[in-house]
N, C-alpha and C. Protein backbone atom coordinates (compact mmCIF):
# COMPACT_ATOMS: atom_id res chain seq x y z
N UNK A 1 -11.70 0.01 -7.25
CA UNK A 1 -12.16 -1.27 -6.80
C UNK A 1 -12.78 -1.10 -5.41
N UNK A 2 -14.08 -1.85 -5.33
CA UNK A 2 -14.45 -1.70 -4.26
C UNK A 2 -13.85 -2.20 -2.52
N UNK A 3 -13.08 -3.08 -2.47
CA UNK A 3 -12.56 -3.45 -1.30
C UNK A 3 -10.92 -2.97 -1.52
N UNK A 4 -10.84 -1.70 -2.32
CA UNK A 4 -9.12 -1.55 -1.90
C UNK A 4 -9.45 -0.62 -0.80
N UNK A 5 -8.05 -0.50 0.01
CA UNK A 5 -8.07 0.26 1.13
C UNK A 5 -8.36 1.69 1.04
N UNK A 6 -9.20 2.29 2.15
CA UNK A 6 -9.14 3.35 1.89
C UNK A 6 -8.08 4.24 3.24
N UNK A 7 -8.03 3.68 4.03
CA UNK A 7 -7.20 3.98 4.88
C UNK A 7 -6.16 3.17 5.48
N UNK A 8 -5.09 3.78 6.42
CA UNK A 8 -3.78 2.55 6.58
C UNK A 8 -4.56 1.61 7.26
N UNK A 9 -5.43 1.68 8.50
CA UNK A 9 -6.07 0.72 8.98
C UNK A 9 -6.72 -0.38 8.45
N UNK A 10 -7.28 -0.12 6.88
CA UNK A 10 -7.51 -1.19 5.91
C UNK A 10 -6.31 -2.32 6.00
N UNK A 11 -5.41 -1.58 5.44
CA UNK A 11 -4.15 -2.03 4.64
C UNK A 11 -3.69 -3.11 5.98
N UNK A 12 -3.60 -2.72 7.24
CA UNK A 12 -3.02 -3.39 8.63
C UNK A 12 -3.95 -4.75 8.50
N UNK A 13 -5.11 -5.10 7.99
CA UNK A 13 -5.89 -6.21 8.11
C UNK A 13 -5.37 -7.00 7.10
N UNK A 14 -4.45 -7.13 6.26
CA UNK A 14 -3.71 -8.40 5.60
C UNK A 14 -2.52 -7.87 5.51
N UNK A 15 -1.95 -8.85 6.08
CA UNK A 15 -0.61 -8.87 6.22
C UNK A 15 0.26 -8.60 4.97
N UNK A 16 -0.47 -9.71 3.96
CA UNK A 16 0.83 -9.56 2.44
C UNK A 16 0.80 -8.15 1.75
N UNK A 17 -0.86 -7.65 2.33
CA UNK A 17 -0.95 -6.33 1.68
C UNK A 17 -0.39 -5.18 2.83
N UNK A 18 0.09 -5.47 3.81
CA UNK A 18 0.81 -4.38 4.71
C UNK A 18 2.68 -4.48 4.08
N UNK A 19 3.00 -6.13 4.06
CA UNK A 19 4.27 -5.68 3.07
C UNK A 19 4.43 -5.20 2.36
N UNK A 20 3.21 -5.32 0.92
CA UNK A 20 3.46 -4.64 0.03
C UNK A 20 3.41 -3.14 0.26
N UNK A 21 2.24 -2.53 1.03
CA UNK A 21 2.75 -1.42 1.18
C UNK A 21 4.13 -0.70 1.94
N UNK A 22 4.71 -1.69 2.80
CA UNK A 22 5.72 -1.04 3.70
C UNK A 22 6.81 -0.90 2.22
N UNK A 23 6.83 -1.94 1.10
CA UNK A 23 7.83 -1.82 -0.01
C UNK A 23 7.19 -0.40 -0.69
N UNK A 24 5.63 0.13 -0.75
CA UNK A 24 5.72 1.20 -1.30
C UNK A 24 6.52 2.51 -0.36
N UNK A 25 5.76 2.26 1.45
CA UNK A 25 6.46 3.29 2.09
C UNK A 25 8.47 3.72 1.75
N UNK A 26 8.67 2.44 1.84
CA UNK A 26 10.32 2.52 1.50
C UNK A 26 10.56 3.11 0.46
N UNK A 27 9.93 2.94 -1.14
CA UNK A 27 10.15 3.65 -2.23
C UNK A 27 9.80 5.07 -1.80
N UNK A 28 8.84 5.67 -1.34
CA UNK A 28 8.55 6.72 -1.00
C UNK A 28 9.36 7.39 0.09
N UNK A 29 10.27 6.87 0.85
CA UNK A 29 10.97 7.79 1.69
C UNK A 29 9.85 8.07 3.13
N UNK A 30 9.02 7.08 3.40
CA UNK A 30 8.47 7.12 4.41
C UNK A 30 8.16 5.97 5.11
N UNK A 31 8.81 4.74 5.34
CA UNK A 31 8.88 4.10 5.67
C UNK A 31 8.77 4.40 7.34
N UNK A 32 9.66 5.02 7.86
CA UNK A 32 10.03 5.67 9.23
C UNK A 32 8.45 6.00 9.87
N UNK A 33 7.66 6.68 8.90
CA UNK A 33 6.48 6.85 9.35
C UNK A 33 5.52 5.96 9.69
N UNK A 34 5.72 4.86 8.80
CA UNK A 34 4.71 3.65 9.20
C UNK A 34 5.34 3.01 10.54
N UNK A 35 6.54 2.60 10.30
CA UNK A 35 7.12 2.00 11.53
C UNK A 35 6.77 2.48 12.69
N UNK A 36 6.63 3.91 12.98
CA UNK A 36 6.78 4.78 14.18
C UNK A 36 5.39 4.24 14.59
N UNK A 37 4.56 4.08 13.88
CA UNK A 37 2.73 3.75 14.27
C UNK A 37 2.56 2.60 14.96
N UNK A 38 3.48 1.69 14.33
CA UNK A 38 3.49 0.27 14.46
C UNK A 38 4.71 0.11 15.71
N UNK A 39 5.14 0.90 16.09
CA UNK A 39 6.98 0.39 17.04
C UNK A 39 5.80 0.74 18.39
N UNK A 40 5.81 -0.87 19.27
CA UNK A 40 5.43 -0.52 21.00
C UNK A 40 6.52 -0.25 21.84
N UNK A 41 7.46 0.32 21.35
CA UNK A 41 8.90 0.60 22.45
C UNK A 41 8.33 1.65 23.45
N UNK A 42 9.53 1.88 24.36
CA UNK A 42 9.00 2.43 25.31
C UNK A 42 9.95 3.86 24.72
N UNK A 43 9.28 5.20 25.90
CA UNK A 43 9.51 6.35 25.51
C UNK A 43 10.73 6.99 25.19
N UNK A 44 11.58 6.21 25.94
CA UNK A 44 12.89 6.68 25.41
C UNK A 44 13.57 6.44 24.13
N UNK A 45 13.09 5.52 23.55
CA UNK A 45 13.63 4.50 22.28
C UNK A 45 12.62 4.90 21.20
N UNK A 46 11.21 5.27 21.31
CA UNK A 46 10.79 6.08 20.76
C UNK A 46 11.10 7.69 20.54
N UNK A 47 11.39 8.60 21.30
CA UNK A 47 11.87 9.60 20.80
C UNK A 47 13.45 9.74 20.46
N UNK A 48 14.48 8.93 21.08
CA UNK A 48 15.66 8.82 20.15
C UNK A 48 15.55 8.47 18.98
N UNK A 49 14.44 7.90 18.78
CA UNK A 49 14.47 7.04 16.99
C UNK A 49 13.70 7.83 16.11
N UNK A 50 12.62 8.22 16.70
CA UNK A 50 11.43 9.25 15.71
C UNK A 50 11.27 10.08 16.18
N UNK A 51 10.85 10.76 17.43
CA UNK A 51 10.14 11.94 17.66
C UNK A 51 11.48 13.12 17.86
N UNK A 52 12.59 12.86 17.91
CA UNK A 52 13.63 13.96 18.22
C UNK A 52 14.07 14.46 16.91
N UNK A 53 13.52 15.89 16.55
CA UNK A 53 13.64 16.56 15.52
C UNK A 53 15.05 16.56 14.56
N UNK A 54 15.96 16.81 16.57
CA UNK A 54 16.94 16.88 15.74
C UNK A 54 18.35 16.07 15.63
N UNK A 55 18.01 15.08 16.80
CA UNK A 55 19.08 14.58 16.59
C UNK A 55 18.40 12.25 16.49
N UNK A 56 16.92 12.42 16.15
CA UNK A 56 16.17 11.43 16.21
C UNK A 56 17.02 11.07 14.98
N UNK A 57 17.10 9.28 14.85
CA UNK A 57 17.66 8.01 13.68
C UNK A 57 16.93 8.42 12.50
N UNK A 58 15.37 8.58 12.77
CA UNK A 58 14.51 8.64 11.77
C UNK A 58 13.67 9.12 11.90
N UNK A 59 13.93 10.72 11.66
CA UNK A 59 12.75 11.53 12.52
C UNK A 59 11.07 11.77 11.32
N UNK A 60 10.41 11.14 12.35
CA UNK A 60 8.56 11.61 11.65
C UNK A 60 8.35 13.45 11.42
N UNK A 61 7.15 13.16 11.09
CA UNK A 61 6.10 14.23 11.14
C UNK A 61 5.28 14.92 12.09
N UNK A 62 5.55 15.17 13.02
CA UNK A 62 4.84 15.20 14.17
C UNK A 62 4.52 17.00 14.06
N UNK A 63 3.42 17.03 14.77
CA UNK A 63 3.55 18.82 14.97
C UNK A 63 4.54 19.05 16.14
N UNK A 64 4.46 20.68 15.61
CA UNK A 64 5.67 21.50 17.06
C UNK A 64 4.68 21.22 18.29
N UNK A 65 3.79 21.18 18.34
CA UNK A 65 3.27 21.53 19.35
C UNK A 65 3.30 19.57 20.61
N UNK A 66 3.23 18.86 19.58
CA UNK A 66 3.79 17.14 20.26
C UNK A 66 4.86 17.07 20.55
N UNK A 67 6.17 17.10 19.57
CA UNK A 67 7.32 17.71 20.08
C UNK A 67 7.80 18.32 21.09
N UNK A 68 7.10 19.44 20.85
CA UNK A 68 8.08 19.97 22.12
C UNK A 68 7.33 19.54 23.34
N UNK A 69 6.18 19.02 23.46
CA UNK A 69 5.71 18.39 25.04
C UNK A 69 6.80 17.33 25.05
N UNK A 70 7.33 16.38 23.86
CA UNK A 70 8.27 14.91 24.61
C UNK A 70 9.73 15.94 24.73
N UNK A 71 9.86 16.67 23.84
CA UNK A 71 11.34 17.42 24.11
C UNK A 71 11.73 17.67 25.46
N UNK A 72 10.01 18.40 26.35
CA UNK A 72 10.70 19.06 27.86
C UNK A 72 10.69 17.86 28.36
N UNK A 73 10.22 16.64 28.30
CA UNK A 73 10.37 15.30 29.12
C UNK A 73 12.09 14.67 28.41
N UNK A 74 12.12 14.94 27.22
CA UNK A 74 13.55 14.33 27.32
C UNK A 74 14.35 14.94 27.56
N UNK A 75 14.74 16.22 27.70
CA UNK A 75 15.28 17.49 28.35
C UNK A 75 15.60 17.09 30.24
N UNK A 76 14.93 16.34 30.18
CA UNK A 76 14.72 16.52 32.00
C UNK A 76 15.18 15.09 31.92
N UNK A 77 15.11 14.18 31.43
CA UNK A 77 15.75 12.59 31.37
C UNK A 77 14.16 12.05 31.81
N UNK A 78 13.32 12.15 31.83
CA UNK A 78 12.36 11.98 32.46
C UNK A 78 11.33 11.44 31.27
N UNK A 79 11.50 9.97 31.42
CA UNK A 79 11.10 9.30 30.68
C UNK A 79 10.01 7.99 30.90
N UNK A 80 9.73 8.49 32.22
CA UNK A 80 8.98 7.59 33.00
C UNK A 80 7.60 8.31 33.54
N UNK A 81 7.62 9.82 32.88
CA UNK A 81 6.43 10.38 33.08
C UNK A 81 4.98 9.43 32.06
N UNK A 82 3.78 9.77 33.25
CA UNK A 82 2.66 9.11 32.95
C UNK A 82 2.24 10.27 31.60
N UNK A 83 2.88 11.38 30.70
CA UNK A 83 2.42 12.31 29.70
C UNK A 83 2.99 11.94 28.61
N UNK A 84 3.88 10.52 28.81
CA UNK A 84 4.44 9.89 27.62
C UNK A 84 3.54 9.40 27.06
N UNK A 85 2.57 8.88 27.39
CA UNK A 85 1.45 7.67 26.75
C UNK A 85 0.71 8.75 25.89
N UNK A 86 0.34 9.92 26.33
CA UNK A 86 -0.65 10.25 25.58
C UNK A 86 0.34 11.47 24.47
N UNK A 87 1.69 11.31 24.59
CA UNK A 87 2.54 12.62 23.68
C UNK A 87 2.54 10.99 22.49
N UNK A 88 2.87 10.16 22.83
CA UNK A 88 3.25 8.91 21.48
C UNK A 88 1.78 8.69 20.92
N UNK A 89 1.00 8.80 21.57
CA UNK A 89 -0.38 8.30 20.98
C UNK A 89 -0.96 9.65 20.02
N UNK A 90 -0.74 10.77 20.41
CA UNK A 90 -0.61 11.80 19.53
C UNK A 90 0.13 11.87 18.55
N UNK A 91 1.15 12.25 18.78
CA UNK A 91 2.35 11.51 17.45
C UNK A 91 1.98 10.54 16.37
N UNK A 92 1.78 8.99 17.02
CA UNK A 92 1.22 8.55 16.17
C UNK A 92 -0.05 8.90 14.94
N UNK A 93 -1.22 9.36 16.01
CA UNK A 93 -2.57 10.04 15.04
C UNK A 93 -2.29 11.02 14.36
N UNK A 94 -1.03 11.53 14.24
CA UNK A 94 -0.80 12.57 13.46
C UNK A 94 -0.03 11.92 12.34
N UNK A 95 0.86 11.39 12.78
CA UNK A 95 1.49 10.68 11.45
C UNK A 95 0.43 9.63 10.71
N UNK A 96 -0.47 8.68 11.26
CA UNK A 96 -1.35 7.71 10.49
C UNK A 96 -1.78 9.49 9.77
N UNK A 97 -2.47 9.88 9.58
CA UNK A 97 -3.49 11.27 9.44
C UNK A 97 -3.05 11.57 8.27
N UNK A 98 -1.85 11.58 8.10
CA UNK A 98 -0.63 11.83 6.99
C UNK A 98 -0.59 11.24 6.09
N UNK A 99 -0.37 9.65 6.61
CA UNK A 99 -0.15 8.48 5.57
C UNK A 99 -1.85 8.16 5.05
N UNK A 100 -3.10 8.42 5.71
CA UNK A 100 -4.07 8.15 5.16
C UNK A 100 -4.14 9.06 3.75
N UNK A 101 -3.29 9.86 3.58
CA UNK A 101 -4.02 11.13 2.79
C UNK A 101 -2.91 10.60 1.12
N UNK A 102 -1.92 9.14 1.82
CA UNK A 102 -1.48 9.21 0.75
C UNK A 102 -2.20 7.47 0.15
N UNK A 103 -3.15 7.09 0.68
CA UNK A 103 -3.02 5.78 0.72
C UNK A 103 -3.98 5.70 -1.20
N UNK A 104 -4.54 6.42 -1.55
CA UNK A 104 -4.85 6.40 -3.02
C UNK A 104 -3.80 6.06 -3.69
N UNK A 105 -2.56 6.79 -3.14
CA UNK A 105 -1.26 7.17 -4.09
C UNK A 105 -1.39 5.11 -4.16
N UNK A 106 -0.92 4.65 -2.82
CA UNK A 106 -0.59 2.96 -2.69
C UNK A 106 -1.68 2.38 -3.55
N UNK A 107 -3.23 2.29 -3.41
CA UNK A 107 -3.47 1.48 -4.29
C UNK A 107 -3.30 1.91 -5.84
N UNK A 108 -2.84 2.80 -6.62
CA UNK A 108 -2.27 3.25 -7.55
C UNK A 108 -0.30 2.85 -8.43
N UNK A 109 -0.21 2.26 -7.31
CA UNK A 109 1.19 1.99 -7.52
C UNK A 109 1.42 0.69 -8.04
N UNK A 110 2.64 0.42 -8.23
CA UNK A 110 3.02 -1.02 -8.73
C UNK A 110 3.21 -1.80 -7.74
N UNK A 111 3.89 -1.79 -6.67
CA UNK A 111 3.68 -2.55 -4.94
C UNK A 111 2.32 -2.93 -5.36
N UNK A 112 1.10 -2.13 -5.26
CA UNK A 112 -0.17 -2.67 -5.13
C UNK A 112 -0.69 -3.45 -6.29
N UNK A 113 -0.27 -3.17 -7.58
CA UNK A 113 -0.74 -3.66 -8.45
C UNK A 113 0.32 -5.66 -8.23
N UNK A 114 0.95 -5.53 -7.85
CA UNK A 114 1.86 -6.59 -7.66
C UNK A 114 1.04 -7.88 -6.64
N UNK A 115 0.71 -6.88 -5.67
CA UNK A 115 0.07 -7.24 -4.34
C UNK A 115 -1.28 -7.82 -4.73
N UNK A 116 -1.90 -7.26 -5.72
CA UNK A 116 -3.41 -7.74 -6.19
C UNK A 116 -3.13 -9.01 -7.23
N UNK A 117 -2.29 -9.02 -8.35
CA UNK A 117 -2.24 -10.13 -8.87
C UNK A 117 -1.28 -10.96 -7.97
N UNK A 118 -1.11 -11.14 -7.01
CA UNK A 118 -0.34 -12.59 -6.39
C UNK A 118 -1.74 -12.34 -5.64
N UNK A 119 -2.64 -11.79 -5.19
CA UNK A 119 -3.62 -12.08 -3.92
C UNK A 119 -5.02 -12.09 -4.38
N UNK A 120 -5.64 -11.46 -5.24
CA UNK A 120 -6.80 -11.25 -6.04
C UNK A 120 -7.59 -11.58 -7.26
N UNK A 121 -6.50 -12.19 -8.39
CA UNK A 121 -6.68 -12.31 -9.03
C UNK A 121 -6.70 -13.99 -9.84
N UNK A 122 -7.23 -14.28 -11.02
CA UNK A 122 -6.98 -15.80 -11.27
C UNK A 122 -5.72 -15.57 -11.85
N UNK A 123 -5.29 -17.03 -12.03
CA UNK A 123 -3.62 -17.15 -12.46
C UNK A 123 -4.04 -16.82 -14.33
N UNK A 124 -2.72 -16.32 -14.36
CA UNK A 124 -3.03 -15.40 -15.96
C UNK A 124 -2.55 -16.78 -17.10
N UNK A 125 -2.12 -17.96 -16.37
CA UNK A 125 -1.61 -19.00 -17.13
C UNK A 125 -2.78 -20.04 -17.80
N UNK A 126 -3.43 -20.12 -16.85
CA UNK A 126 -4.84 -21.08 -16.70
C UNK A 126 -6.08 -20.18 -17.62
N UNK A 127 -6.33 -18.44 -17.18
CA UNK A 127 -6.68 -17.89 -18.79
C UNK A 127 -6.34 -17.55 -20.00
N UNK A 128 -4.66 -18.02 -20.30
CA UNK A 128 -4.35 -17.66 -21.25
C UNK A 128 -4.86 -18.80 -22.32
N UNK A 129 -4.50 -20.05 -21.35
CA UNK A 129 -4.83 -21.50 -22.27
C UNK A 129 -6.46 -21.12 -22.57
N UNK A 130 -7.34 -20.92 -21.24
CA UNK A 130 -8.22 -21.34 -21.80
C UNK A 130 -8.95 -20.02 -22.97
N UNK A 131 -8.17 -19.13 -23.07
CA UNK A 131 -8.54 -18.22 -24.00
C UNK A 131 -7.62 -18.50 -25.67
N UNK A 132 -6.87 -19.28 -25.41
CA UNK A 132 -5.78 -19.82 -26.58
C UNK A 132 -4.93 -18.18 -27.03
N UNK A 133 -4.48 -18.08 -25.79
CA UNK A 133 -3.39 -16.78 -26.13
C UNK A 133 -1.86 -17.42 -25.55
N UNK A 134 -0.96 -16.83 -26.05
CA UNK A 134 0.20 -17.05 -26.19
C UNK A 134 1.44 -16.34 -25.43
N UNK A 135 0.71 -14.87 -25.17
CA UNK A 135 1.57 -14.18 -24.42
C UNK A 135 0.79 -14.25 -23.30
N UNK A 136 1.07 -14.21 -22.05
CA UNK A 136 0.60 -14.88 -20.71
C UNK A 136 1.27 -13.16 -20.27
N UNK A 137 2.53 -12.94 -20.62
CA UNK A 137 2.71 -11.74 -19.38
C UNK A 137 1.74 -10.95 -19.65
N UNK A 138 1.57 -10.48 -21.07
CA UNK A 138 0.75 -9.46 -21.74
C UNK A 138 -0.72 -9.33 -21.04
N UNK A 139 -1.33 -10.46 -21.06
CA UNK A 139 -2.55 -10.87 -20.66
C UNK A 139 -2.79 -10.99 -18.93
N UNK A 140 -2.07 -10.85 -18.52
CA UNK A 140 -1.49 -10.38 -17.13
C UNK A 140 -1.59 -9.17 -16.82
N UNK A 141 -0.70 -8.23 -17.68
CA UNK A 141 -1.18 -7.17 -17.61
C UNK A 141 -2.20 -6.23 -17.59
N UNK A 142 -3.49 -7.16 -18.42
CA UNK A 142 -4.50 -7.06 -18.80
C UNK A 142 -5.33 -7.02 -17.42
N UNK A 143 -5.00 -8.59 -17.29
CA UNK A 143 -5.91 -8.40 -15.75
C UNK A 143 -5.60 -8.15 -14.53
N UNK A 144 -4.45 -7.70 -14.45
CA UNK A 144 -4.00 -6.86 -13.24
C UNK A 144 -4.51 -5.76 -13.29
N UNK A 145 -4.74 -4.77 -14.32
CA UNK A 145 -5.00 -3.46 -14.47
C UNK A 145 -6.55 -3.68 -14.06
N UNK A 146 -7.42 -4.68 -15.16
CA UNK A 146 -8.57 -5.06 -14.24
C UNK A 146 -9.30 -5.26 -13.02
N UNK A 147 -8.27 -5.77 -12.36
CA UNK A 147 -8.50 -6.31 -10.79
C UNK A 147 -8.12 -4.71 -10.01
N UNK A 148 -7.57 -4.12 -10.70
CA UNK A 148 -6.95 -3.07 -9.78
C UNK A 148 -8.17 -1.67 -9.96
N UNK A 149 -8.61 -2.06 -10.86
CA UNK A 149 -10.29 -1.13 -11.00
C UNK A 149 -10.02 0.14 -12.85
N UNK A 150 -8.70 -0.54 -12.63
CA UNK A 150 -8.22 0.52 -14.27
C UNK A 150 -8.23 -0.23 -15.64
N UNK A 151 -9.73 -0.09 -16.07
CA UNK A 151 -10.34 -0.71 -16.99
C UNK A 151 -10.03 0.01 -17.92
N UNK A 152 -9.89 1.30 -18.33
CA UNK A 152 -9.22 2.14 -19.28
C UNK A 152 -7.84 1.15 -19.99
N UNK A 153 -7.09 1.27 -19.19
CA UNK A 153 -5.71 0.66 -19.33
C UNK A 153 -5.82 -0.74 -19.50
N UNK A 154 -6.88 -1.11 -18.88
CA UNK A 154 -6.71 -2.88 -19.45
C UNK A 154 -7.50 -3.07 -20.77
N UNK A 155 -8.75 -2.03 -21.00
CA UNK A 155 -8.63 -2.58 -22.58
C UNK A 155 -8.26 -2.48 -23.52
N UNK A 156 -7.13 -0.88 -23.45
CA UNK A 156 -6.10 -0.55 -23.84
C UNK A 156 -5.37 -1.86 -24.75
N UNK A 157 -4.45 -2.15 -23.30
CA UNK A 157 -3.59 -3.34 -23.45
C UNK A 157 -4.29 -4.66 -24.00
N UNK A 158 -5.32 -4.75 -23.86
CA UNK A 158 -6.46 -5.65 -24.35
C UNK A 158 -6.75 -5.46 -25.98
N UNK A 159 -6.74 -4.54 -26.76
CA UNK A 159 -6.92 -4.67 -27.87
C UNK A 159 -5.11 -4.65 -28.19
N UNK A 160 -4.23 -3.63 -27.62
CA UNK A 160 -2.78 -4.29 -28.55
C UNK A 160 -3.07 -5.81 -28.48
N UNK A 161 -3.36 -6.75 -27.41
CA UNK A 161 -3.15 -8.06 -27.52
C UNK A 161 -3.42 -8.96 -28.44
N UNK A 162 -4.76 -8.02 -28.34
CA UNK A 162 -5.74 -8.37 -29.70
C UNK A 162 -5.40 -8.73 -30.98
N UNK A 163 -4.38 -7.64 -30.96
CA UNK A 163 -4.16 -7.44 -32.90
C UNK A 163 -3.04 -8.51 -33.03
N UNK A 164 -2.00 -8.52 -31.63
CA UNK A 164 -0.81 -9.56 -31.35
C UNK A 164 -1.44 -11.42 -31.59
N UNK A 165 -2.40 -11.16 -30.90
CA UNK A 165 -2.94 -12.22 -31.05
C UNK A 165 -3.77 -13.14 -31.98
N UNK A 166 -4.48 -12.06 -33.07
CA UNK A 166 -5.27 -12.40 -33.88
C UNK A 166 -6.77 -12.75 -33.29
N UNK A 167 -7.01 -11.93 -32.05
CA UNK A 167 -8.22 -12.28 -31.57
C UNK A 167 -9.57 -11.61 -32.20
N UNK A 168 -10.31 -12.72 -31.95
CA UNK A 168 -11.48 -11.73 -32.68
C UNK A 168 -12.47 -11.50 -31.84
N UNK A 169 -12.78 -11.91 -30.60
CA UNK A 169 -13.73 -11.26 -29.19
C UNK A 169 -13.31 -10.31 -28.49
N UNK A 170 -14.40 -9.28 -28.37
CA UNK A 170 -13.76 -8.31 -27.84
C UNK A 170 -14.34 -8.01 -26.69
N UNK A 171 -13.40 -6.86 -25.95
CA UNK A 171 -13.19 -7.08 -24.47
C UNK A 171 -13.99 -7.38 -23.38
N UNK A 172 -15.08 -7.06 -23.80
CA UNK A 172 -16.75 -7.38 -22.78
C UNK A 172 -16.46 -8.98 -22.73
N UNK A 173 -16.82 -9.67 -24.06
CA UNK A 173 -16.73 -10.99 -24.20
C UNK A 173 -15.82 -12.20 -23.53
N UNK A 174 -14.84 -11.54 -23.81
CA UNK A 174 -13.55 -12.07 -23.23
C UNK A 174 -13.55 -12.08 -21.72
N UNK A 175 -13.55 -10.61 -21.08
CA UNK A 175 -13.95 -10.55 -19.78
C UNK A 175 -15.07 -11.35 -19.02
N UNK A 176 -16.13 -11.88 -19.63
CA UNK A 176 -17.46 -12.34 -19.37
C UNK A 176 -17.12 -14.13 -19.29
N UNK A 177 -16.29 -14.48 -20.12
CA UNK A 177 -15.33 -15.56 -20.25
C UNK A 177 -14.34 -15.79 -19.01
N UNK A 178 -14.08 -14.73 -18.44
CA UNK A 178 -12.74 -14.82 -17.50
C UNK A 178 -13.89 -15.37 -16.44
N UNK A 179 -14.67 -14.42 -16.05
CA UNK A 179 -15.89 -14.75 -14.99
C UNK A 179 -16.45 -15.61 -14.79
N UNK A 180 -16.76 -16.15 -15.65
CA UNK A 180 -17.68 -17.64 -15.40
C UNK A 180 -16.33 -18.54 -15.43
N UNK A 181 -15.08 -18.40 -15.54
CA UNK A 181 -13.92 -19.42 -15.56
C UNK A 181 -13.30 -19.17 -14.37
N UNK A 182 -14.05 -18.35 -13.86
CA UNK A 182 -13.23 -17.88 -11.91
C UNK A 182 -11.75 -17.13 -11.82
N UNK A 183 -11.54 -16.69 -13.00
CA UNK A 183 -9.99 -15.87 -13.45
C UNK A 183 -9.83 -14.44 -13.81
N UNK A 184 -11.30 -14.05 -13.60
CA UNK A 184 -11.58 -12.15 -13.41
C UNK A 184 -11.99 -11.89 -12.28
C-alpha cells in the first residue's frame, strides 16, 4: 500500500498507528527499543534504564563503541557532562536504524492489519448489507487484507466467501462496488 510506513518516523505521525505498533514492539520483545527513542530523561535515568549493558532495567542495542563513551561518564558519576547529549543522540540513531529495518515486518503483522481496519478502511457492516452477504467477519477479512495491499489473500478469502455465500460477482466487480460505495 502506498501510504504504509516505511520508516518508524512514518509510524510517529499517527498516534493510533504508533500504539498499534508499540503492541507489535511488545510482541516482538522490543518494546525497550522504541521507548529508549522516545524517553527525554536525563542521562542518568537513561543509562540506568537502557544504555548499561550490564546492569541497565532494559538494556537496547547500542554499539560498543556508544557504550563505552556513556560507561566512562557513568564510571566517574559524571552525569552532567556536555558528551551526554551527543552519546544519547547516537544511541538513539542507532537503535531507530534497527527498528527501521524491521518496520516491513509491522506493516505485515496483525497489530497493523488491526490498525488499518479500525483507521482505513469502510465499516465491513454497511458493505456486507449493501452487498447482501451474511458473514460480515468473513468479508472483513476480505477487506482488511485489501486495504493492507494483500490482494492475493483477499481474493483468496473472497472466492471461499463466494461459494459460502452463493455469490455470483466476482472479485473485480464486487471490489468496483465497494469503491463507488466509499467502503474499499
Amino acid at each position: 500500500m502506498s501510504n504504509d510506513p516505511k520508516v518508524v518516523g512514518d509510524i510517529l505521525k499517527d498516534k493510533k498507528m504508533t500504539a498499534s505498533y508499540m503492541d507489535y514492539c511488545k510482541r516482538r520483545y522490543c518494546l525497550n527499543e522504541f521507548m529508549f527513542t522516545q524517553n527525554k530523561g536525563n542521562p542518568e535515568s537513561l543509562w540506568a534504564r537502557y544504555m548499561d549493558q550490564k546492569k541497565g532495567k532494559e538494556p537496547v542495542n547500542i554499539t560498543s563503541k556508544t557504550y563505552n563513551a556513556a560507561k566512562v561518564l557513568a564510571e566517574k558519576g559524571d552525569f552532567k557532562s556536555g558528551d551526554w547529549k551527543k552519546i544519547i543522540e547516537t544511541g538513539k540513531k542507532e537503535v531507530v536504524l534497527m527498528l527501521n529495518k524491521d518496520v516491513m515486518g509491522f506493516t505485515g503483522s496483525d497489530e497493523y492489519k488491526k490498525y488499518v481496519a479500525e483507521n482505513r478502511m469502510g465499516d465491513p457492516k454497511k458493505a456486507a448489507k449493501l452487498l447482501g452477504i451474511t458473514d460480515v467477519k468473513k468479508l472483513k477479512d476480505v477487506m482488511v487484507n485489501i486495504a493492507v495491499g494483500d490482494k492475493k489473500t483477499g481474493e483468496k478469502l473472497w472466492k471461499d466467501l463466494m461459494k459460502k455465500e452463493k455469490i455470483i460477482q466476482d472479485f473485480k466487480t464486487i471490489m468496483g462496488n465497494l469503491k463507488k460505495a466509499g467502503l474499499a
